[in-house]
C-alpha atoms as a PDB file:
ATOM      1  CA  UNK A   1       5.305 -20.100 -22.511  1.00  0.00           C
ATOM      2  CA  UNK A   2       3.726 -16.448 -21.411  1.00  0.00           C
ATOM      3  CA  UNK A   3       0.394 -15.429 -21.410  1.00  0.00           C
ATOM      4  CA  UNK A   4      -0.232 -12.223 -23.789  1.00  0.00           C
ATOM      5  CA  UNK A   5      -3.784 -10.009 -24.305  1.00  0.00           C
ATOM      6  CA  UNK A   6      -4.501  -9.114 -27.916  1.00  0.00           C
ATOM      7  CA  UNK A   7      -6.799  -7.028 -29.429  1.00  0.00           C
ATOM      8  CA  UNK A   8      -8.406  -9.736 -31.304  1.00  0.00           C
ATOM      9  CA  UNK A   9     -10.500 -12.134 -29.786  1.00  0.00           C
ATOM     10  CA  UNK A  10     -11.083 -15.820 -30.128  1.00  0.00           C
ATOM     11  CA  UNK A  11     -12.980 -16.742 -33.025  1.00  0.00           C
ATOM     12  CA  UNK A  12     -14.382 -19.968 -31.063  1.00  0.00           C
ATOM     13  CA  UNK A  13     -14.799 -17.985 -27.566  1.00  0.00           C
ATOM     14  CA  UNK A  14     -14.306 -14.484 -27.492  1.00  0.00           C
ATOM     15  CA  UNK A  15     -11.420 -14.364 -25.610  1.00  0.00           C
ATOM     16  CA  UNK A  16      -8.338 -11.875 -26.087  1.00  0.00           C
ATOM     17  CA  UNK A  17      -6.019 -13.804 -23.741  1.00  0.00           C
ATOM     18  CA  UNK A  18      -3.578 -15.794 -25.245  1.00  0.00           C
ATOM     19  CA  UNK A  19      -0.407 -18.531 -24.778  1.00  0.00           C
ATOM     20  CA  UNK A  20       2.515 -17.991 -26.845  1.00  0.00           C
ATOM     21  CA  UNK A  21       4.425 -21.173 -27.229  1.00  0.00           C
ATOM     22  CA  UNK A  22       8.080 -20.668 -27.960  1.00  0.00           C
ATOM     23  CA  UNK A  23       8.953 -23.742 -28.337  1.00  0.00           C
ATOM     24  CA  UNK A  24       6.112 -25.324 -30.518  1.00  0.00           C
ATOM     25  CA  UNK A  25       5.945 -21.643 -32.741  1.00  0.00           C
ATOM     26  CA  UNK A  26       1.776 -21.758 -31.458  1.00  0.00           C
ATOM     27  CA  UNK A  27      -0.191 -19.126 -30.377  1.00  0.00           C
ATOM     28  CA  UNK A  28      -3.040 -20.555 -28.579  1.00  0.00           C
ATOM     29  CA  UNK A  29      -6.578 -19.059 -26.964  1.00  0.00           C
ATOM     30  CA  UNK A  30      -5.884 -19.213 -23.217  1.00  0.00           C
ATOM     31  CA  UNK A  31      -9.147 -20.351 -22.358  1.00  0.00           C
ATOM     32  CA  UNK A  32     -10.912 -22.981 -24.667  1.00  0.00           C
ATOM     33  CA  UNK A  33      -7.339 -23.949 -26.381  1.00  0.00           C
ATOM     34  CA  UNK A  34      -7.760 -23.057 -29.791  1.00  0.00           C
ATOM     35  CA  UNK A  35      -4.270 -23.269 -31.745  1.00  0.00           C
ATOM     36  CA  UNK A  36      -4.669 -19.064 -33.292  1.00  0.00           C
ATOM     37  CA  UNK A  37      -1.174 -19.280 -34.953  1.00  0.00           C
ATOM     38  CA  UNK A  38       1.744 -21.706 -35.641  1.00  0.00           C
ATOM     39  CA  UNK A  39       4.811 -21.932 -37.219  1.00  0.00           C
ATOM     40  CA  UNK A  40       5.461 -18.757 -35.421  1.00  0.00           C
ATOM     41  CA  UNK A  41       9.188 -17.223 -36.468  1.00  0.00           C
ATOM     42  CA  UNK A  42      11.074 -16.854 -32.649  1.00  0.00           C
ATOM     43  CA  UNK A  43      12.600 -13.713 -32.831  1.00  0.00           C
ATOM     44  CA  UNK A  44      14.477 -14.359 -30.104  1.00  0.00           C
ATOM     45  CA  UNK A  45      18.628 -14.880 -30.298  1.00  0.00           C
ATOM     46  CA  UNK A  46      19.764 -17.958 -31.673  1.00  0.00           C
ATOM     47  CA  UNK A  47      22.705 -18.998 -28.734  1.00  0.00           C
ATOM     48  CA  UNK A  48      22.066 -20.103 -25.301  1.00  0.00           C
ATOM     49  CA  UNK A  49      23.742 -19.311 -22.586  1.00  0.00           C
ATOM     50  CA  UNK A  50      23.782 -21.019 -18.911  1.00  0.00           C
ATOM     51  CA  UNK A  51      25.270 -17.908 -17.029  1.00  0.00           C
ATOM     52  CA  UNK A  52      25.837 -14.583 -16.584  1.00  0.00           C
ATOM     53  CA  UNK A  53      29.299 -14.743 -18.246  1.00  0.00           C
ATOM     54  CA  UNK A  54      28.179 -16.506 -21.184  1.00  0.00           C
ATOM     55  CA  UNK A  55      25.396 -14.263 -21.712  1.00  0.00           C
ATOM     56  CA  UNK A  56      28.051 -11.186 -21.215  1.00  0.00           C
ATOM     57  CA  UNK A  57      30.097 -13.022 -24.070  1.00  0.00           C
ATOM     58  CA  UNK A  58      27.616 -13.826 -26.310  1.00  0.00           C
ATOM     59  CA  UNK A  59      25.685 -10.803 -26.198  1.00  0.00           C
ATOM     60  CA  UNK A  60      26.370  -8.513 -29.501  1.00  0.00           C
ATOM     61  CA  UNK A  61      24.340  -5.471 -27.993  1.00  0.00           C
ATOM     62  CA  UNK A  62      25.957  -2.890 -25.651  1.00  0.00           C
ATOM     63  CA  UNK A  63      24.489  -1.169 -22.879  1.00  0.00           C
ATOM     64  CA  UNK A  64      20.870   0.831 -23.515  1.00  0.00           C
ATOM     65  CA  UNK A  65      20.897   4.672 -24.373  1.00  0.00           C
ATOM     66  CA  UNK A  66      20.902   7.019 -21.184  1.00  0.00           C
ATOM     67  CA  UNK A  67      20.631  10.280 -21.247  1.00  0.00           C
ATOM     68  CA  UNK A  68      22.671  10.421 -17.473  1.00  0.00           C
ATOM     69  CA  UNK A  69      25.544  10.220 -19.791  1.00  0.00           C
ATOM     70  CA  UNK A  70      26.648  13.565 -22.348  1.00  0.00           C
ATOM     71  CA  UNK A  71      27.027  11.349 -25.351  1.00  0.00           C
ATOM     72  CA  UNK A  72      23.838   8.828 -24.279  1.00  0.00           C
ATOM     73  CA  UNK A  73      26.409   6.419 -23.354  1.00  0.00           C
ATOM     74  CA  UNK A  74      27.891   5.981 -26.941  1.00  0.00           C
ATOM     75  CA  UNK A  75      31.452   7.206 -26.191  1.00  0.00           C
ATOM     76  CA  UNK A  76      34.456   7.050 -28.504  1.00  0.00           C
ATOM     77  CA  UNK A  77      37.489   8.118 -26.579  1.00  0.00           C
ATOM     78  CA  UNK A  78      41.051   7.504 -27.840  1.00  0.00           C
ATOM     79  CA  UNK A  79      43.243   6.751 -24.879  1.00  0.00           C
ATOM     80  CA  UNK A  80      41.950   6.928 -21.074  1.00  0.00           C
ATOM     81  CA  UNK A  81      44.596   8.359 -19.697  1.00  0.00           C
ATOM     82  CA  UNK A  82      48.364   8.456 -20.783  1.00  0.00           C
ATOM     83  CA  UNK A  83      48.823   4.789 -19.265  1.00  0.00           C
ATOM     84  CA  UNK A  84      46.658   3.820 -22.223  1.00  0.00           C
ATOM     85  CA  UNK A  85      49.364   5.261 -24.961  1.00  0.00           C
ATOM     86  CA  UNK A  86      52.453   3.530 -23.747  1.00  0.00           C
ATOM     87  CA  UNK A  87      50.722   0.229 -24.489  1.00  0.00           C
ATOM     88  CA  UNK A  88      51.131   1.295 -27.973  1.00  0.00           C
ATOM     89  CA  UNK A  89      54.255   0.864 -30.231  1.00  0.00           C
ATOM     90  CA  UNK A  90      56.828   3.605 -29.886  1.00  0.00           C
ATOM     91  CA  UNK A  91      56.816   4.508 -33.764  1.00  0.00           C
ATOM     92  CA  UNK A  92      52.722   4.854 -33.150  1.00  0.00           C
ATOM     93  CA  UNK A  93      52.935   6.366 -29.872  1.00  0.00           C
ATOM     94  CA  UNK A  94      53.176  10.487 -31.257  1.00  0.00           C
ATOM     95  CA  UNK A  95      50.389   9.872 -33.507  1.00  0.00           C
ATOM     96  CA  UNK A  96      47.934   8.475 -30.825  1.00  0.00           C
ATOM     97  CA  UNK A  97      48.836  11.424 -28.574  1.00  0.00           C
ATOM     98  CA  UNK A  98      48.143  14.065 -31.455  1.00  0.00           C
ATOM     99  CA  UNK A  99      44.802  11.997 -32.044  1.00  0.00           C
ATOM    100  CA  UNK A 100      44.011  12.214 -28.750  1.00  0.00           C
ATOM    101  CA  UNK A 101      44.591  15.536 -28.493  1.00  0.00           C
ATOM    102  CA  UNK A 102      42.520  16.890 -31.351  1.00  0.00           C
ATOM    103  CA  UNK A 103      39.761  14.410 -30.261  1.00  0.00           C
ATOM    104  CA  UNK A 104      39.588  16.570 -26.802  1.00  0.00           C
ATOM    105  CA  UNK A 105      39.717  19.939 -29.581  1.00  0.00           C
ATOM    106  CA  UNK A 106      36.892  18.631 -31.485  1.00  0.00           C
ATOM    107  CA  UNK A 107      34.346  18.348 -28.623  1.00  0.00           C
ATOM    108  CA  UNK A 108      31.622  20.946 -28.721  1.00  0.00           C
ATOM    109  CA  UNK A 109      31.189  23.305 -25.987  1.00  0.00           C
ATOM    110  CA  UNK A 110      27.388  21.997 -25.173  1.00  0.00           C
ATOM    111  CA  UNK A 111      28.969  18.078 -24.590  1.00  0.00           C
ATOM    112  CA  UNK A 112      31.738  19.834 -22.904  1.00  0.00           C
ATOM    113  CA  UNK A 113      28.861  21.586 -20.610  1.00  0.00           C
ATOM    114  CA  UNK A 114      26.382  18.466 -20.142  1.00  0.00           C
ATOM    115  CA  UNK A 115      29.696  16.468 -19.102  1.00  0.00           C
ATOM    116  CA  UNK A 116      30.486  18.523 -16.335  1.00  0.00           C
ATOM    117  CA  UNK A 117      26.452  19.147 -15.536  1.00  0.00           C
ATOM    118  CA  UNK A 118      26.042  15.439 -15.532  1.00  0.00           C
ATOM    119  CA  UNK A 119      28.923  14.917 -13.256  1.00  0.00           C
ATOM    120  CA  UNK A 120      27.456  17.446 -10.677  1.00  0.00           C
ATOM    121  CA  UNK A 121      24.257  15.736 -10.942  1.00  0.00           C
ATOM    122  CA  UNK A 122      25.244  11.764 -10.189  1.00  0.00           C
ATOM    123  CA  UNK A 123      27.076  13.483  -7.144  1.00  0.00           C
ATOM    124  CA  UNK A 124      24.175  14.754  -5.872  1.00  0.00           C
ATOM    125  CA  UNK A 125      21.709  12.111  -6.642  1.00  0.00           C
ATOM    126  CA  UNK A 126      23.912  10.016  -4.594  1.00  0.00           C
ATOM    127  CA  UNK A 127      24.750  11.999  -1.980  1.00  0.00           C
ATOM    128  CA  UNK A 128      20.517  12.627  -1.674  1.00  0.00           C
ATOM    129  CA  UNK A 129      20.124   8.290  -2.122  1.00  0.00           C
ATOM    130  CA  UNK A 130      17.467   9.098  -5.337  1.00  0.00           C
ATOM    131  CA  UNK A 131      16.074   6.679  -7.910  1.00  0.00           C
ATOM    132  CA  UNK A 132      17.514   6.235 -11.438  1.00  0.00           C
ATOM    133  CA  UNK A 133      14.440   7.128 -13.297  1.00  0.00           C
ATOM    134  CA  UNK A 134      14.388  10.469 -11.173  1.00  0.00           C
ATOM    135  CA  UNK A 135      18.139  10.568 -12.274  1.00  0.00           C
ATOM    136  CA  UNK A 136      17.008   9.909 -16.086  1.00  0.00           C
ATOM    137  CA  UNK A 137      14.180  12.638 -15.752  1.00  0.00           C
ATOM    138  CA  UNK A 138      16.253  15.479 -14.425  1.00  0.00           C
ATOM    139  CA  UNK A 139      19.078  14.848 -16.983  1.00  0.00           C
ATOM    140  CA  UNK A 140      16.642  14.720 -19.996  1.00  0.00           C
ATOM    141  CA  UNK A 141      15.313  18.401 -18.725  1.00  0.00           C
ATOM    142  CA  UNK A 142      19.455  19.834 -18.027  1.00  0.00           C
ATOM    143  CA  UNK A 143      19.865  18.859 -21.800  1.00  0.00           C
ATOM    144  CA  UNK A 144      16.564  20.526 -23.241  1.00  0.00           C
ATOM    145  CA  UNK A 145      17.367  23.927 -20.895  1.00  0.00           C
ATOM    146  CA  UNK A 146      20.683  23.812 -22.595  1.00  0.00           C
ATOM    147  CA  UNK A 147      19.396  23.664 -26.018  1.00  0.00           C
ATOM    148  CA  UNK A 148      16.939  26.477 -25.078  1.00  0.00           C
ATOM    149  CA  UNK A 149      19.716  28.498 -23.736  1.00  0.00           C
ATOM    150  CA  UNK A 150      18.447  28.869 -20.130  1.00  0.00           C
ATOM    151  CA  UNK A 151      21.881  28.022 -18.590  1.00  0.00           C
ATOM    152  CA  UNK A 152      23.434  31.398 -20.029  1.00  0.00           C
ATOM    153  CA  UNK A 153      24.057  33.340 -17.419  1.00  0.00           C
ATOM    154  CA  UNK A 154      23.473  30.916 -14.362  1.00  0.00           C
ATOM    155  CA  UNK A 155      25.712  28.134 -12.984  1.00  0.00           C
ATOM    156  CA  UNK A 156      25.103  25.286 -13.722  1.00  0.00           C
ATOM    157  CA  UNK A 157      25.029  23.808 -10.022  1.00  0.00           C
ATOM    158  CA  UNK A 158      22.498  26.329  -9.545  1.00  0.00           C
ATOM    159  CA  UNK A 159      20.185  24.980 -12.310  1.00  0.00           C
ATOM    160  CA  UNK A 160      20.843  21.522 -11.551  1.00  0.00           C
ATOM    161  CA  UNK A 161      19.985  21.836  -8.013  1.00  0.00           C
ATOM    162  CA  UNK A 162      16.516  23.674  -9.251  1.00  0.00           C
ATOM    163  CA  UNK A 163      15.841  20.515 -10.863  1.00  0.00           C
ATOM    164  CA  UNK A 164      16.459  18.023  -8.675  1.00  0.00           C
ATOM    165  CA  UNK A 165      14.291  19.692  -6.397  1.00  0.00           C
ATOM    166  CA  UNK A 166      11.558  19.889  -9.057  1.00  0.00           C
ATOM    167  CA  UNK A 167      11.715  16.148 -10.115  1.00  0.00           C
ATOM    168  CA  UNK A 168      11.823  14.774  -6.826  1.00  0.00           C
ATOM    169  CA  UNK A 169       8.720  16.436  -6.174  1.00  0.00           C
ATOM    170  CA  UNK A 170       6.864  14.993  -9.155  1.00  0.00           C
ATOM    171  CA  UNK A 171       8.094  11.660  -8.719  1.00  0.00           C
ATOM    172  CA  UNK A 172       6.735  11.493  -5.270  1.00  0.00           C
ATOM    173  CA  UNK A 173      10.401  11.332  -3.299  1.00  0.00           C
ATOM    174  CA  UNK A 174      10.503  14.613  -2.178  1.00  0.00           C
ATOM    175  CA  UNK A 175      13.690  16.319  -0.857  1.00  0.00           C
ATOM    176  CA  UNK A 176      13.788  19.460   1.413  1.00  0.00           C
ATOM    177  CA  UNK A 177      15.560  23.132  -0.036  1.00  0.00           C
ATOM    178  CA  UNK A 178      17.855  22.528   2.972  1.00  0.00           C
ATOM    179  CA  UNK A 179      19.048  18.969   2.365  1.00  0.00           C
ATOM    180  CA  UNK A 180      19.907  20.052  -1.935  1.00  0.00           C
ATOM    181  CA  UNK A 181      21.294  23.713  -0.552  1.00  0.00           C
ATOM    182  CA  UNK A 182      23.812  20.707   1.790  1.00  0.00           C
ATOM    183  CA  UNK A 183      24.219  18.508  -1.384  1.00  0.00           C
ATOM    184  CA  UNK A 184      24.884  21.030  -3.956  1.00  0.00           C
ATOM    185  CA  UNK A 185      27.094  23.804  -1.128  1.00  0.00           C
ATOM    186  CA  UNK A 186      24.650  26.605  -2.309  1.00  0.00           C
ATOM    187  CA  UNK A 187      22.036  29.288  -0.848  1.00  0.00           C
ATOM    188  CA  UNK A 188      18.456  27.824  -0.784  1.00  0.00           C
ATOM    189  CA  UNK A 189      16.957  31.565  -2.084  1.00  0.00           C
ATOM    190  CA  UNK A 190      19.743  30.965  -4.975  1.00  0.00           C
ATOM    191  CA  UNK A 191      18.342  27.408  -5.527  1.00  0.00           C
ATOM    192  CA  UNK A 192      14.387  28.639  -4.758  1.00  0.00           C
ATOM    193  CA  UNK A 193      14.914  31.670  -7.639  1.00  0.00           C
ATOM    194  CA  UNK A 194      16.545  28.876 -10.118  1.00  0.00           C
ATOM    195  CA  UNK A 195      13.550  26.476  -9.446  1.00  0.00           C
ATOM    196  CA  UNK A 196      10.942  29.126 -10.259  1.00  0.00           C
ATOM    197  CA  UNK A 197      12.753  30.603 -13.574  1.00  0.00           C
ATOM    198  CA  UNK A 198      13.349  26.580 -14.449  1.00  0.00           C
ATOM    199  CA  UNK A 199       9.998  25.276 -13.834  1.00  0.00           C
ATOM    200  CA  UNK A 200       8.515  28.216 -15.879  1.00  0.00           C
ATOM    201  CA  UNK A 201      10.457  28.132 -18.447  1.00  0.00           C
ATOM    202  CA  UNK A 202      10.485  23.885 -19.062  1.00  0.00           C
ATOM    203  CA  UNK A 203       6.437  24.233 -18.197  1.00  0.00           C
ATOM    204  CA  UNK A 204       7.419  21.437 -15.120  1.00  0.00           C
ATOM    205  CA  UNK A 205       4.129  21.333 -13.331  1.00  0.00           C
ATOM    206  CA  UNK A 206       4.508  20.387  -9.996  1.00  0.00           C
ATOM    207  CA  UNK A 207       1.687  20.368  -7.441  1.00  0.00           C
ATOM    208  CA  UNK A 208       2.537  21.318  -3.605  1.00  0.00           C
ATOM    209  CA  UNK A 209       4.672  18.906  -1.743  1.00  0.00           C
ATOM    210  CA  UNK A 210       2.619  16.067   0.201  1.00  0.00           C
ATOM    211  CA  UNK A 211       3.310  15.587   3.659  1.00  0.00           C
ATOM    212  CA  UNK A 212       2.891  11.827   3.662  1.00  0.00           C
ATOM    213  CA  UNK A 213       5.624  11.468   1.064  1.00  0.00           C
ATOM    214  CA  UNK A 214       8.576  12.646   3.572  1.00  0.00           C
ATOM    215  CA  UNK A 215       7.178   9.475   6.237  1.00  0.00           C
ATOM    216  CA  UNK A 216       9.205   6.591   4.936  1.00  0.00           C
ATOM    217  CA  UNK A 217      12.485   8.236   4.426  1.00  0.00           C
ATOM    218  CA  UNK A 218      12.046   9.782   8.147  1.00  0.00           C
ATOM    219  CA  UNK A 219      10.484   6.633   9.407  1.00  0.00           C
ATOM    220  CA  UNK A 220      13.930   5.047   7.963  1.00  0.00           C
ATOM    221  CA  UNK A 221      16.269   7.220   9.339  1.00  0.00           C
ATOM    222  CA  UNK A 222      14.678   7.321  13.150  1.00  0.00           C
ATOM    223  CA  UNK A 223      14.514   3.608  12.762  1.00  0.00           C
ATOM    224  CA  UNK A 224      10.914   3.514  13.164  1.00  0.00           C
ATOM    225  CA  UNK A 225       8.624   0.238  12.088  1.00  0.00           C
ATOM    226  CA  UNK A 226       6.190  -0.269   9.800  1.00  0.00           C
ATOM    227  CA  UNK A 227       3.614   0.040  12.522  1.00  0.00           C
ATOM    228  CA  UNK A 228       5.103   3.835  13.420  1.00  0.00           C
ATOM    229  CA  UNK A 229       4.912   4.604   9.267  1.00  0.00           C
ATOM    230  CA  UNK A 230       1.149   3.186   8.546  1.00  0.00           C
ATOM    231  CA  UNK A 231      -0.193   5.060  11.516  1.00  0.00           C
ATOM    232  CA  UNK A 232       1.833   8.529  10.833  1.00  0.00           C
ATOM    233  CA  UNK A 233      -0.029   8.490   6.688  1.00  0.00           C
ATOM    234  CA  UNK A 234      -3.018   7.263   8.377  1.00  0.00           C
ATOM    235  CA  UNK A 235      -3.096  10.443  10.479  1.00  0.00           C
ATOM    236  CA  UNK A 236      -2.020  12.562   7.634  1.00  0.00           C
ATOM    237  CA  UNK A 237      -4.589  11.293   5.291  1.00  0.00           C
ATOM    238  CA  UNK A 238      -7.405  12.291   7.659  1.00  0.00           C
ATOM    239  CA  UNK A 239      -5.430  15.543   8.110  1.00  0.00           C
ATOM    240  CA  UNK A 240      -5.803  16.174   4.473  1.00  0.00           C
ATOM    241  CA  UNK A 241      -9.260  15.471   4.191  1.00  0.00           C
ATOM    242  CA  UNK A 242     -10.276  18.170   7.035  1.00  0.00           C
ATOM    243  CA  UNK A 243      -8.001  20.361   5.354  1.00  0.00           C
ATOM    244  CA  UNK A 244      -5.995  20.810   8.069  1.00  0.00           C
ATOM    245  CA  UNK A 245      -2.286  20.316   6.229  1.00  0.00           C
ATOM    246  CA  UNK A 246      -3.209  22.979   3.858  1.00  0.00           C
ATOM    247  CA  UNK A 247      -1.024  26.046   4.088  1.00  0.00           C
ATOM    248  CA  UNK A 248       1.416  24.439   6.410  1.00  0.00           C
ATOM    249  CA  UNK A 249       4.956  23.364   5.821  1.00  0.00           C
ATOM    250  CA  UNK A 250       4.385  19.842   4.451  1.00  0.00           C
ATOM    251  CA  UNK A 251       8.602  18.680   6.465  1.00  0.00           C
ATOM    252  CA  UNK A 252       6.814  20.035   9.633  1.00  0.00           C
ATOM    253  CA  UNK A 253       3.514  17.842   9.848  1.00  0.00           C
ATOM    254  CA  UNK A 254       4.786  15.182   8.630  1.00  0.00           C
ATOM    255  CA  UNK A 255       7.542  15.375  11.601  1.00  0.00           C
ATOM    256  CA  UNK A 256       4.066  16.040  14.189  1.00  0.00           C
ATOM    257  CA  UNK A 257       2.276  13.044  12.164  1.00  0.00           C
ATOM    258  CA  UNK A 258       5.178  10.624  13.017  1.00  0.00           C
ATOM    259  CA  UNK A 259       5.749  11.775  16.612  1.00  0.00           C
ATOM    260  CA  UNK A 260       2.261  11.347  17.384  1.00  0.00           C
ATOM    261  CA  UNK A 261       2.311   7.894  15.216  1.00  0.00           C
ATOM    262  CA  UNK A 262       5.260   7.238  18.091  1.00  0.00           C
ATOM    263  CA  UNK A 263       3.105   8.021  21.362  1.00  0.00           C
ATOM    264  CA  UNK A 264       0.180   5.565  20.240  1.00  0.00           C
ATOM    265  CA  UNK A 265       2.542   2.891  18.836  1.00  0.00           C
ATOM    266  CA  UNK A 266       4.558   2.731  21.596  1.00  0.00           C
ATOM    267  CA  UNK A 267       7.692   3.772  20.136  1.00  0.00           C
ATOM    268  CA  UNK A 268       9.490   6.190  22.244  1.00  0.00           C
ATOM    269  CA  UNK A 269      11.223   9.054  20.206  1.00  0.00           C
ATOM    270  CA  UNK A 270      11.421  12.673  21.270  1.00  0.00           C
ATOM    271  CA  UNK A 271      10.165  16.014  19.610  1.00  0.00           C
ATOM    272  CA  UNK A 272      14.216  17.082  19.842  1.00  0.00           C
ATOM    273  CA  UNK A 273      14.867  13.580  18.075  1.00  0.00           C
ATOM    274  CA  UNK A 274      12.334  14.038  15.392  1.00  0.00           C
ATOM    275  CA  UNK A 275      13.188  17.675  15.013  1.00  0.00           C
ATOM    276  CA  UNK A 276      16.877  16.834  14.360  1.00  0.00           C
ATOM    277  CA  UNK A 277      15.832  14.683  11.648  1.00  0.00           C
ATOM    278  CA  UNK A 278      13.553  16.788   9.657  1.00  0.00           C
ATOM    279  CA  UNK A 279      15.221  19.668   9.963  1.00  0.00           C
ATOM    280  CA  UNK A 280      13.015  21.543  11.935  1.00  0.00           C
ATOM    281  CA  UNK A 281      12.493  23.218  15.340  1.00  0.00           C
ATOM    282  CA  UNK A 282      10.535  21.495  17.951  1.00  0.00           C
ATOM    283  CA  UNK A 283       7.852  24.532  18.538  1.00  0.00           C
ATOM    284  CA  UNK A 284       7.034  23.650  15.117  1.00  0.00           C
ATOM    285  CA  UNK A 285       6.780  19.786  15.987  1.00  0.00           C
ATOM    286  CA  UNK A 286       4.584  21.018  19.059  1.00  0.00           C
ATOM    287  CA  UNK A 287       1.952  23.755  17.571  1.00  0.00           C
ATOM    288  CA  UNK A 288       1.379  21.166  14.563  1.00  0.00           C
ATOM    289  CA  UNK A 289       0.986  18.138  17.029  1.00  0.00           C
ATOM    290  CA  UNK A 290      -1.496  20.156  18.752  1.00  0.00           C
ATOM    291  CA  UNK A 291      -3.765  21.264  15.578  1.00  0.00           C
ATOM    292  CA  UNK A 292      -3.787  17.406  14.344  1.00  0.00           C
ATOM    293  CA  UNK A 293      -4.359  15.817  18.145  1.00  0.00           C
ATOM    294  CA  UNK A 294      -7.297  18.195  18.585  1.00  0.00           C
ATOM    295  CA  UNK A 295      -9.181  18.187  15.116  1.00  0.00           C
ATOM    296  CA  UNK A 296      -8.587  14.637  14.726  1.00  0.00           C
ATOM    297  CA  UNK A 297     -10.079  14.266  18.229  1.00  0.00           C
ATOM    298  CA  UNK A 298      -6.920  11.908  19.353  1.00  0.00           C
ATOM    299  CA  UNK A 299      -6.696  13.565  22.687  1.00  0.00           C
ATOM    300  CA  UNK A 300      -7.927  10.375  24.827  1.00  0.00           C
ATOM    301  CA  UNK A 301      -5.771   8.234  22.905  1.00  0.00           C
ATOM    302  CA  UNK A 302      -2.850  10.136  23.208  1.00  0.00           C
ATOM    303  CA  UNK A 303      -3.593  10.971  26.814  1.00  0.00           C
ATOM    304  CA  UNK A 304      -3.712   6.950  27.529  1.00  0.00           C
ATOM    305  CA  UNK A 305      -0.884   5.670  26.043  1.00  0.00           C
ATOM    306  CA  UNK A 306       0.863   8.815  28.086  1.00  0.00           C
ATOM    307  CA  UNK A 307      -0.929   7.470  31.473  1.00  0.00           C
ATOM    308  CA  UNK A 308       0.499   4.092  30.975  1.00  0.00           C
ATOM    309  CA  UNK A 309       4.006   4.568  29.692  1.00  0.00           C
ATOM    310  CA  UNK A 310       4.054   6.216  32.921  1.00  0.00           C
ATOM    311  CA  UNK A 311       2.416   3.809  35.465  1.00  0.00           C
END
């Protein structure tokens, strides 16, 4: 049984939430009872299965379209490898090779592109530890700047790098220019001059990076708890609403936010520690931990929890 909501309502109640009974065929008003349907068709497969291998098995559908994949993950490949063709009968064996061979011929020069673009990008999606649908997203706008032509005359690292950085953003797990220049072994301005033309060009809208996104990954890496991570977006969303992150580099106060987040938590980390992490120095650590400990008026607070670390 599972509860659905329906545009109708109940004729006897008003309701719109409903049970649908599998087994019986009924559809049923959730609240007074009243039997809507029946003799429902189940549209549902007609085998069971008790496990994961018999559902493997028994299953007659293949894995769903993705576009991380040049052919959306509906391949046809003669042969993987030349392994594969001496499995074959020797009188069979030539033809299978020249099949093989023409099959490889026959592939257009945009699947031959997206197959080594695609490639590229699953390295650096796992090298950077991102989501699939931010994998999904960024392959779906490679394919349309290919049909539009906006790869001529750029590498293709360059423009996949651009993206990455762009979707990351939107989908709230932002990475820095410095940690995709690492990833993808090229020159942030090359990447930066890439994003713009991309972003333009695709009509990505992205809004300015926000510095309470960067806390859990950073939080994660210094090994920092929960505690250190609700405090740190606590003091950033007060930041925000004086207006005091506005104009600054969002990898830098977040990095002040979380040291700070450390001194009244209790958590001992360092500026150097902190700085190492988020890639940036520690005079930018100290003039932004200054701005947020005096217009947030923590100065007390912070002064305390110095006083008794000490005594």
């Amino acid at each position: 049984m599972k509860f659905v909501k329906k545009l109708e309502e109940c004729s006897e109640c008003g309701s719109n939430e409903f049970v649908e009974d599998e087994t019986r065929g009924e559809l049923r008003c959730a609240r007074c009872g009243l039997v809507i349907k029946e003799h429902m068709i189940d549209r549902g497969h007609e085998w069971r299965a008790f496990d994961s291998d018999q559902i493997s098995r028994r299953a007659r559908t293949g894995a769903p379209l993705t576009f991380t994949k040049h052919d959306k993950g509906l391949t046809t490949e003669i042969g993987k490898g030349l392994g594969e063709l001496y499995k074959v009968p020797g009188k069979k064996r030539a033809q299978y090779y020249r099949l093989r061979k023409w099959h490889k011929r026959l592939i257009e020069s945009k699947d031959r592109n997206l197959s080594f673009a695609l490639s590229e990008l699953q390295r650096i999606i796992s090298f950077l530890n991102l989501p699939k649908p931010v994998h999904e997203r960024i392959a779906r706008y490679y394919e349309e700047a290919v049909d539009k032509g906006l790869v001529r005359g750029r590498s293709i690292e360059s423009v996949i790098a651009a993206l990455v950085y762009a979707v990351s953003r939107q989908f709230g797990t932002p990475r820095t220019l410095d940690e995709i220049a690492e990833a993808s072994g090229l020159e942030k301005r090359e990447i930066g001059r890439t994003y713009r033309y991309a972003a333009r060009e695709l009509n990505v809208r992205i809004l300015p990076a926000d510095p309470k996104d960067f806390v859990p990954r950073f939080c994660s890496i210094l090994n920092l708890s929960d505690k250190v991570q609700a405090n740190a977006i606590k003091i950033l969303k007060k930041a925000k609403k004086l207006d005091i992150t506005s104009g600054k580099g969002p990898t830098g106060v977040a990095a002040a936010a979380i040291y700070i987040a450390c001194v009244l938590v209790g958590e001992k980390r360092t500026q150097r520690e902190v700085a190492s992490i988020v890639n940036v120095t520690e005079v930018t650590i100290r003039n932004r931990y200054k701005e947020l400990v005096e217009k947030l008026g923590l100065e007390k607070e912070v002064e305390e929890k110095v006083k008794e670390e000490l005594g």
